[in-house]
Protein backbone atom coordinates (compact mmCIF):
# COMPACT_ATOMS: atom_id res chain seq x y z
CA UNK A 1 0.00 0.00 0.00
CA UNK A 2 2.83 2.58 0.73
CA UNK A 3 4.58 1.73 -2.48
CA UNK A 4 1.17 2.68 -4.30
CA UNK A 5 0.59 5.92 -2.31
CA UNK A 6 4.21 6.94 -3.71
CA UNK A 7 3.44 6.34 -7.28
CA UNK A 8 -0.36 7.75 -6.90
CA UNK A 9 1.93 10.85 -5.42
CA UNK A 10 4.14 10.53 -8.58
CA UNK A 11 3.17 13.07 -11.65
CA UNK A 12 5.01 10.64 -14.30
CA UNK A 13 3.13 7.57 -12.63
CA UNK A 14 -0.32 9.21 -12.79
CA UNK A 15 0.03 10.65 -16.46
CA UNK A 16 1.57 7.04 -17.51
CA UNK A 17 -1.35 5.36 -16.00
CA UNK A 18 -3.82 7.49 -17.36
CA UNK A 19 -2.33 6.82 -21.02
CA UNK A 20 -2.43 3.32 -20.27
CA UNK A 21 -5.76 2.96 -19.25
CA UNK A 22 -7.33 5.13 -22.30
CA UNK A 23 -5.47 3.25 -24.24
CA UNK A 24 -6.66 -0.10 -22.90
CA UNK A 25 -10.29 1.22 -22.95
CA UNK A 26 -10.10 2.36 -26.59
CA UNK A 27 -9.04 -1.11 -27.43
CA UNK A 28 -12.01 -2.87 -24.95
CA UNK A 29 -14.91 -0.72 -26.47
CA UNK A 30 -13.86 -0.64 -29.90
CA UNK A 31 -17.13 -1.84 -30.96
CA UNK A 32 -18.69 0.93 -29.55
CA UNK A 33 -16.07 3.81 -30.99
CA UNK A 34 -16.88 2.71 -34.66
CA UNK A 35 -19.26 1.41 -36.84
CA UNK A 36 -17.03 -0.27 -39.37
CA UNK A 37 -15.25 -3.37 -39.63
CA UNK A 38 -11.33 -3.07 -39.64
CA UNK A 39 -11.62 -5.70 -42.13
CA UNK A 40 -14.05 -4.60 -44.72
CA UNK A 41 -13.89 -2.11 -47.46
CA UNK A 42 -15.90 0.84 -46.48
CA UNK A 43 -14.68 3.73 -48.37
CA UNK A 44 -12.35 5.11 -51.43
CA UNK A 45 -8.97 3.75 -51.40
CA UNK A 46 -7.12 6.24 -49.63
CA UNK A 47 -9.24 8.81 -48.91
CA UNK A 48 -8.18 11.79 -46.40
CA UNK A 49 -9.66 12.21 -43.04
CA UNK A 50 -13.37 13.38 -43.15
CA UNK A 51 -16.37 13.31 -40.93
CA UNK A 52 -17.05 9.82 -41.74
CA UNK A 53 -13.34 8.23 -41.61
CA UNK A 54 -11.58 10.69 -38.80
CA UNK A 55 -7.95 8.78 -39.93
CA UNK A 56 -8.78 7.59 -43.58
CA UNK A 57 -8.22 4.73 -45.47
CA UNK A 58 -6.02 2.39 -46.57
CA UNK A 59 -5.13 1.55 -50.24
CA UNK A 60 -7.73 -0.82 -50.04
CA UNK A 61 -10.62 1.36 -48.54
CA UNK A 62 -10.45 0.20 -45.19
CA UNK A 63 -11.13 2.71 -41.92
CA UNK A 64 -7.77 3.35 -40.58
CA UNK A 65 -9.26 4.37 -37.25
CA UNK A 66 -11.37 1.23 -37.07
CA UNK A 67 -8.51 -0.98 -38.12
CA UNK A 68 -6.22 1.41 -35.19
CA UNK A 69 -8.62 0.69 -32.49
CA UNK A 70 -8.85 -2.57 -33.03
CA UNK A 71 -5.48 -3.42 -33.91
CA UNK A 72 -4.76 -1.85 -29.77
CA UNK A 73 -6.00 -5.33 -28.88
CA UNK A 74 -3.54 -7.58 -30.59
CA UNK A 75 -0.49 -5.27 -29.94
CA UNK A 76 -1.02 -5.16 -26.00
CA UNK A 77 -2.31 -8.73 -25.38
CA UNK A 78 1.29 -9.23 -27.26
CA UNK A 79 2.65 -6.99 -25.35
CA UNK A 80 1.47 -7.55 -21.93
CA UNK A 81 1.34 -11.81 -22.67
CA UNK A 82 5.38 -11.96 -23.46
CA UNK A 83 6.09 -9.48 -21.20
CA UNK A 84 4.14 -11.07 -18.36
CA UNK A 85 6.12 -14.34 -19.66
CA UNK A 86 9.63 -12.84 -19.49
CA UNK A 87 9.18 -11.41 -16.06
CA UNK A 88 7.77 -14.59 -14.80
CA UNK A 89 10.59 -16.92 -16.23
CA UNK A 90 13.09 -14.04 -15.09
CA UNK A 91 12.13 -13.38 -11.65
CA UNK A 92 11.63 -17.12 -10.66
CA UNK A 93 14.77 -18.77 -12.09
CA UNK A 94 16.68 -15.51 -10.56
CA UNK A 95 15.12 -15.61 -7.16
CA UNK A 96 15.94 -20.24 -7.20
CA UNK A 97 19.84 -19.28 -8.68
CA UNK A 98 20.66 -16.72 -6.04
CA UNK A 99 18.80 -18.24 -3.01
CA UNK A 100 20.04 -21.78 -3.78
CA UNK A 101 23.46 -21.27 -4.93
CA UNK A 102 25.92 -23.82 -6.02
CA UNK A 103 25.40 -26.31 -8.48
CA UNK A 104 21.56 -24.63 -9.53
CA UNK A 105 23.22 -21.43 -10.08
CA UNK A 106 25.48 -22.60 -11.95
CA UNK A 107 23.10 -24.46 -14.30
CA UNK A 108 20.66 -21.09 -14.50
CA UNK A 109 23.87 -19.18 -15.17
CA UNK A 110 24.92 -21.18 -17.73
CA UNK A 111 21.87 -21.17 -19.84
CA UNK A 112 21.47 -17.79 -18.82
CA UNK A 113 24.78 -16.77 -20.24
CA UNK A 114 23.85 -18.95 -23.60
CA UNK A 115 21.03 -16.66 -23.97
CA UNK A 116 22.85 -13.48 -23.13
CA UNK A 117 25.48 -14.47 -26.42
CA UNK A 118 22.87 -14.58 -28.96
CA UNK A 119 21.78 -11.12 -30.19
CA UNK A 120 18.15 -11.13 -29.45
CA UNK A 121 16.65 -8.87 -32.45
CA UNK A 122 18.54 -11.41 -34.94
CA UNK A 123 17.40 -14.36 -33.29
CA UNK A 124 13.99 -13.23 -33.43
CA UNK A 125 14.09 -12.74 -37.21
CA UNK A 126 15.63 -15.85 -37.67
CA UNK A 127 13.04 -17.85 -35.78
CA UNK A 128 9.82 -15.51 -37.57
CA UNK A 129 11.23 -16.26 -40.97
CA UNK A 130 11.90 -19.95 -39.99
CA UNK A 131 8.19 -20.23 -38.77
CA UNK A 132 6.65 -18.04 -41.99
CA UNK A 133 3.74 -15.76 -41.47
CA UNK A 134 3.73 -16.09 -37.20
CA UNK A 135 0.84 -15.59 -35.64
CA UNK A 136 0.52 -13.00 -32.96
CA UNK A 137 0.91 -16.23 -30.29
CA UNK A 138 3.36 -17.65 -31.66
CA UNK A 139 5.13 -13.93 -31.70
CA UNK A 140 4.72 -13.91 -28.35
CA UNK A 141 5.68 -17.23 -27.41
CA UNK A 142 8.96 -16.30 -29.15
CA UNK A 143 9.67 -13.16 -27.32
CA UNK A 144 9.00 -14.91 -24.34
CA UNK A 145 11.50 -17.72 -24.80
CA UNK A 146 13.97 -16.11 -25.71
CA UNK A 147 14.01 -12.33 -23.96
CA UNK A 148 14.38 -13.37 -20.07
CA UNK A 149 17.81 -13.39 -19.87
CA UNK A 150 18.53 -9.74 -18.43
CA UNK A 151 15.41 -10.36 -15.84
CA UNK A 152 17.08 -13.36 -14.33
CA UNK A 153 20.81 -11.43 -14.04
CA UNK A 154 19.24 -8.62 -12.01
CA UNK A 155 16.81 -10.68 -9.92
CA UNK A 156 19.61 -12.51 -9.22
CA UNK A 157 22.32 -10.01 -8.23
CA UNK A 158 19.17 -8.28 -5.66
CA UNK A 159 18.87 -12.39 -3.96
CA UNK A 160 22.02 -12.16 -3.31
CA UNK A 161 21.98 -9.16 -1.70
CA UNK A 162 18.74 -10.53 0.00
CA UNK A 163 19.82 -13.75 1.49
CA UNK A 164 22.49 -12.04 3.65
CA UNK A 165 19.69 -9.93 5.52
CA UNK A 166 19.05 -11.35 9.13
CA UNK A 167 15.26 -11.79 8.82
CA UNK A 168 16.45 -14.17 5.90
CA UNK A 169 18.66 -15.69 8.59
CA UNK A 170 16.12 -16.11 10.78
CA UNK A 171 13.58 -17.87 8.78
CA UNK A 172 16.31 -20.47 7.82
CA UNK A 173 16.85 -21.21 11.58
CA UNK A 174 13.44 -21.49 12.84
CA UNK A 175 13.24 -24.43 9.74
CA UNK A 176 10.84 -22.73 6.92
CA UNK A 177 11.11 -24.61 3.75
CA UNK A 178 13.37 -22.69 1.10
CA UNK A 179 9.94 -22.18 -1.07
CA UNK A 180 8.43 -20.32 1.58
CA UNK A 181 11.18 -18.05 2.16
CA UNK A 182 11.86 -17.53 -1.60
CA UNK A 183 8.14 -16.68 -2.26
CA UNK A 184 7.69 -15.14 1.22
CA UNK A 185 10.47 -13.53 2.32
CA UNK A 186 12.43 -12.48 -0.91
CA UNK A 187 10.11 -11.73 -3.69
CA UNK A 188 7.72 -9.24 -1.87
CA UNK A 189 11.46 -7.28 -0.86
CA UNK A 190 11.99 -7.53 -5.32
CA UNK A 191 8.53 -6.18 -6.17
CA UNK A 192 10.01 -2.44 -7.47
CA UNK A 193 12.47 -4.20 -9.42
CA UNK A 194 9.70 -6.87 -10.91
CA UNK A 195 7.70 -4.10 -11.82
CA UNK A 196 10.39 -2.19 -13.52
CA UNK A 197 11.37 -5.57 -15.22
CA UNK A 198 7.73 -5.80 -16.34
CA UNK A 199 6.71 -2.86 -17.96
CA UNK A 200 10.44 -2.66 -19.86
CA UNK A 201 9.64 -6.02 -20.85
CA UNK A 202 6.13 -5.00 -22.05
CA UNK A 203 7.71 -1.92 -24.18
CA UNK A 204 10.40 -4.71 -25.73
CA UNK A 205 7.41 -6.72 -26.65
CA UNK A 206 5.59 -4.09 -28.32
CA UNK A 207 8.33 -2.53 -30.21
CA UNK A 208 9.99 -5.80 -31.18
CA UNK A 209 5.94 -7.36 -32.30
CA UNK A 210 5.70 -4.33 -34.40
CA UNK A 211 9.16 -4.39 -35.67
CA UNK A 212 8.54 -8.43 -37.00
CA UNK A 213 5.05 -7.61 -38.28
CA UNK A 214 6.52 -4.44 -40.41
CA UNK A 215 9.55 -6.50 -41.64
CA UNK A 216 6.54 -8.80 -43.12
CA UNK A 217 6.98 -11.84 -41.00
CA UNK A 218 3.86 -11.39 -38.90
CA UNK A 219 0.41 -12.63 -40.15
CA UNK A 220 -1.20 -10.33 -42.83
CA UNK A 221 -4.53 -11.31 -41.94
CA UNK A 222 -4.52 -10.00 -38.31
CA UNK A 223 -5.34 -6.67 -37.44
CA UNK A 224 -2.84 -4.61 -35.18
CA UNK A 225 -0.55 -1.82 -35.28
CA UNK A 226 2.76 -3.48 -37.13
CA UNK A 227 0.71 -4.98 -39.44
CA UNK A 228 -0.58 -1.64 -40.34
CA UNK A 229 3.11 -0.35 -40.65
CA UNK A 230 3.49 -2.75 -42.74
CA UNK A 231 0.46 -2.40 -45.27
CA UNK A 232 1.40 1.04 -45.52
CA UNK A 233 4.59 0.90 -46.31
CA UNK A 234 3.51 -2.01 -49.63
CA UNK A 235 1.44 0.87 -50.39
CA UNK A 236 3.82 3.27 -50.53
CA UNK A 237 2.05 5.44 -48.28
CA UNK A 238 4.31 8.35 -47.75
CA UNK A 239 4.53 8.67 -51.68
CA UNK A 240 1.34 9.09 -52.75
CA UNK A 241 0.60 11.47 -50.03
CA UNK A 242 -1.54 9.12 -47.68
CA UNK A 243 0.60 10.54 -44.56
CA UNK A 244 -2.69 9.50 -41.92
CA UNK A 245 -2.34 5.69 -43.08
CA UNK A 246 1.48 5.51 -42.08
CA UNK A 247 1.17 7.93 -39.22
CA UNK A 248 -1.64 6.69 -36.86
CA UNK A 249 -0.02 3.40 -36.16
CA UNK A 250 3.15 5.40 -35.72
CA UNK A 251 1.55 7.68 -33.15
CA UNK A 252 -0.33 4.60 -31.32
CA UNK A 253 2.83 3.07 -30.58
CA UNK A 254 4.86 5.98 -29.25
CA UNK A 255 1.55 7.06 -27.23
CA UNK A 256 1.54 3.42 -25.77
CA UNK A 257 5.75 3.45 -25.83
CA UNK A 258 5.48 7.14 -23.82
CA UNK A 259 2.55 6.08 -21.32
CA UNK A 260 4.73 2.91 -20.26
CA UNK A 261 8.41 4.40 -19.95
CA UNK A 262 6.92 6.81 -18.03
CA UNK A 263 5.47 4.49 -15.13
CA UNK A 264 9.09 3.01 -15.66
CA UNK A 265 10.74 6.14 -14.64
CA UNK A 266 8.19 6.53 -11.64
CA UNK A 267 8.83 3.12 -10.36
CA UNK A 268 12.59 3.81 -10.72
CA UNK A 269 12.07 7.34 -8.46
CA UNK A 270 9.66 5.65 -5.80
CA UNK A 271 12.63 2.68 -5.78
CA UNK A 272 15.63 4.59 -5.36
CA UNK A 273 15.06 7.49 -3.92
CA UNK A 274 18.32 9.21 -4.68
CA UNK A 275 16.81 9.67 -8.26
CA UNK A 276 13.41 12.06 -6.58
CA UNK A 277 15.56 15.22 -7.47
CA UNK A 278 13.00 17.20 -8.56
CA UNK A 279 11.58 18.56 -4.87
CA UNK A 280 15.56 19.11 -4.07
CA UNK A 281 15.96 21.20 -7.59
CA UNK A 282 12.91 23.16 -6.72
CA UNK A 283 14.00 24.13 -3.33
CA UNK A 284 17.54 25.11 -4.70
CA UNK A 285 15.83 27.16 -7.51
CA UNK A 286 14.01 28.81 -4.99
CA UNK A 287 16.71 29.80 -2.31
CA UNK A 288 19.08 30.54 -5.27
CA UNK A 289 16.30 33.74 -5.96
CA UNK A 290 16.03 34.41 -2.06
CA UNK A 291 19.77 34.63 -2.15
CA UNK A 292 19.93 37.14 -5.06
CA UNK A 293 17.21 39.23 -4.02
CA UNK A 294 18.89 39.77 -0.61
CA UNK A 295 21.73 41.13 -2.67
């Protein structure tokens, strides 16, 4: 509860939240925003914004604000499914290698380190052009395998830290089992860090499902933000002067990019609270002025 009076106290974690939520309401009650199907032909091809199509359409006649509402759902249940993946895979193999130590760290380390060595981005493409046309699943089902590597390092390095602490110490000798302690004892202290690990997990997961979909290895046939990118750019978009058809997507992403690095940043201040220098800057600016107008 104290942790979630700080952020309600925190101006980045209010506006973030606030993003987040509009943007997660727009993509619930799409059926209720618009009256057209993101997957029919309802207009001109290409046809400017207007009272009836506020974004356009698409080369094929399609509402680009229907097909942008819509298209919300697929990107965060990405999003939010492989980055609710990676922070559970990261958090409990880090929490087991630093509690448990010896040979099981080693073995998480190991396969951790394996992970670490292969350049995620290229390994991605490699596995969506291996598959073909993914699905948005199996997209994130990739991004989950293969993204939890960081999680478990710093998970990890704060166990170790953990374990040391006599409460820890004091558990062991009064004989709780080492699940209890782990999932008792240690993970509510790791909580700032999960959620930090979380919601720059969820941004990866966006960016990099958007990133596949636009490079042409996502489904054509499903309706979300990359795969917009990615119509728009076989259209040519840009050179035919349909700017709305390339730039809503673009703007949907850096909204949904802007609302969750912000709660990142908050979670980061309420966290470590050498980084809450904005009250101290404010009181410097202010006796700074006192001083001069004494002089």
């Amino acid at each position: 509860m104290t942790l979630l009076k700080q952020l309600m106290s925190n101006r980045k974690a209010v506006v973030g939240l606030t993003l987040l939520i509009l943007i997660i309401l727009v993509a619930i009650f799409a059926p209720v925003l618009t009256e057209y199907s993101p997957v029919k032909r309802v207009g001109r091809p290409h046809q400017p914004p207007s009272w009836d199509h506020w974004l356009g359409t698409t080369r094929l006649g399609h509402d680009v604000f229907s097909r942008l509402v819509y298209g919300a759902r697929v990107s965060l249940a990405v999003g939010f499914g492989a980055g609710l993946m990676i922070t559970v895979v990261g958090t409990v193999l880090g929490i087991i290698a630093g509690y448990r130590g010896g040979v099981v760290d080693e073995v998480i380390n190991f396969f951790t380190n394996m992970v670490l060595v292969v350049p995620n981005l290229p390994l991605l493409l490699v596995l969506a052009a291996f598959i073909g046309q993914a699905s948005p699943l199996v997209i994130a089902i990739i991004l989950g395998a293969t993204s939890w590597a960081w999680g478990v390092r710093v998970t990890r390095a704060e166990t170790l830290s953990i374990r040391q602490r006599d409460y820890i110490k004091s558990a062991e000798m009064l004989g709780e089992p080492a699940w209890r302690i782990m999932a008792f004892e240690i993970f509510p202290n790791l909580l700032s860090i999960v959620g930090i690990n979380l919601i720059g997990s969820v941004i990866f997961a966006v960016i990099a499902e958007a990133t596949l979909e636009f490079l042409g290895l996502g489904d054509p046939n499903t309706v979300s933000w990359g795969i917009m990118l990615f119509n728009a750019q076989n259209a040519s978009a840009l050179s035919v002067g349909a700017w709305w058809d390339l730039l809503s997507p673009c703007l949907a992403l850096a909204l949904l990019g802007l609302s969750l690095a912000l709660l990142n940043f908050a979670i980061d201040e309420v966290a470590n609270p050498r980084l809450r220098t904005g009250g101290m800057l404010k009181s410097w600016t202010r006796m700074v002025r006192l001083g001069e107008g004494k002089l």
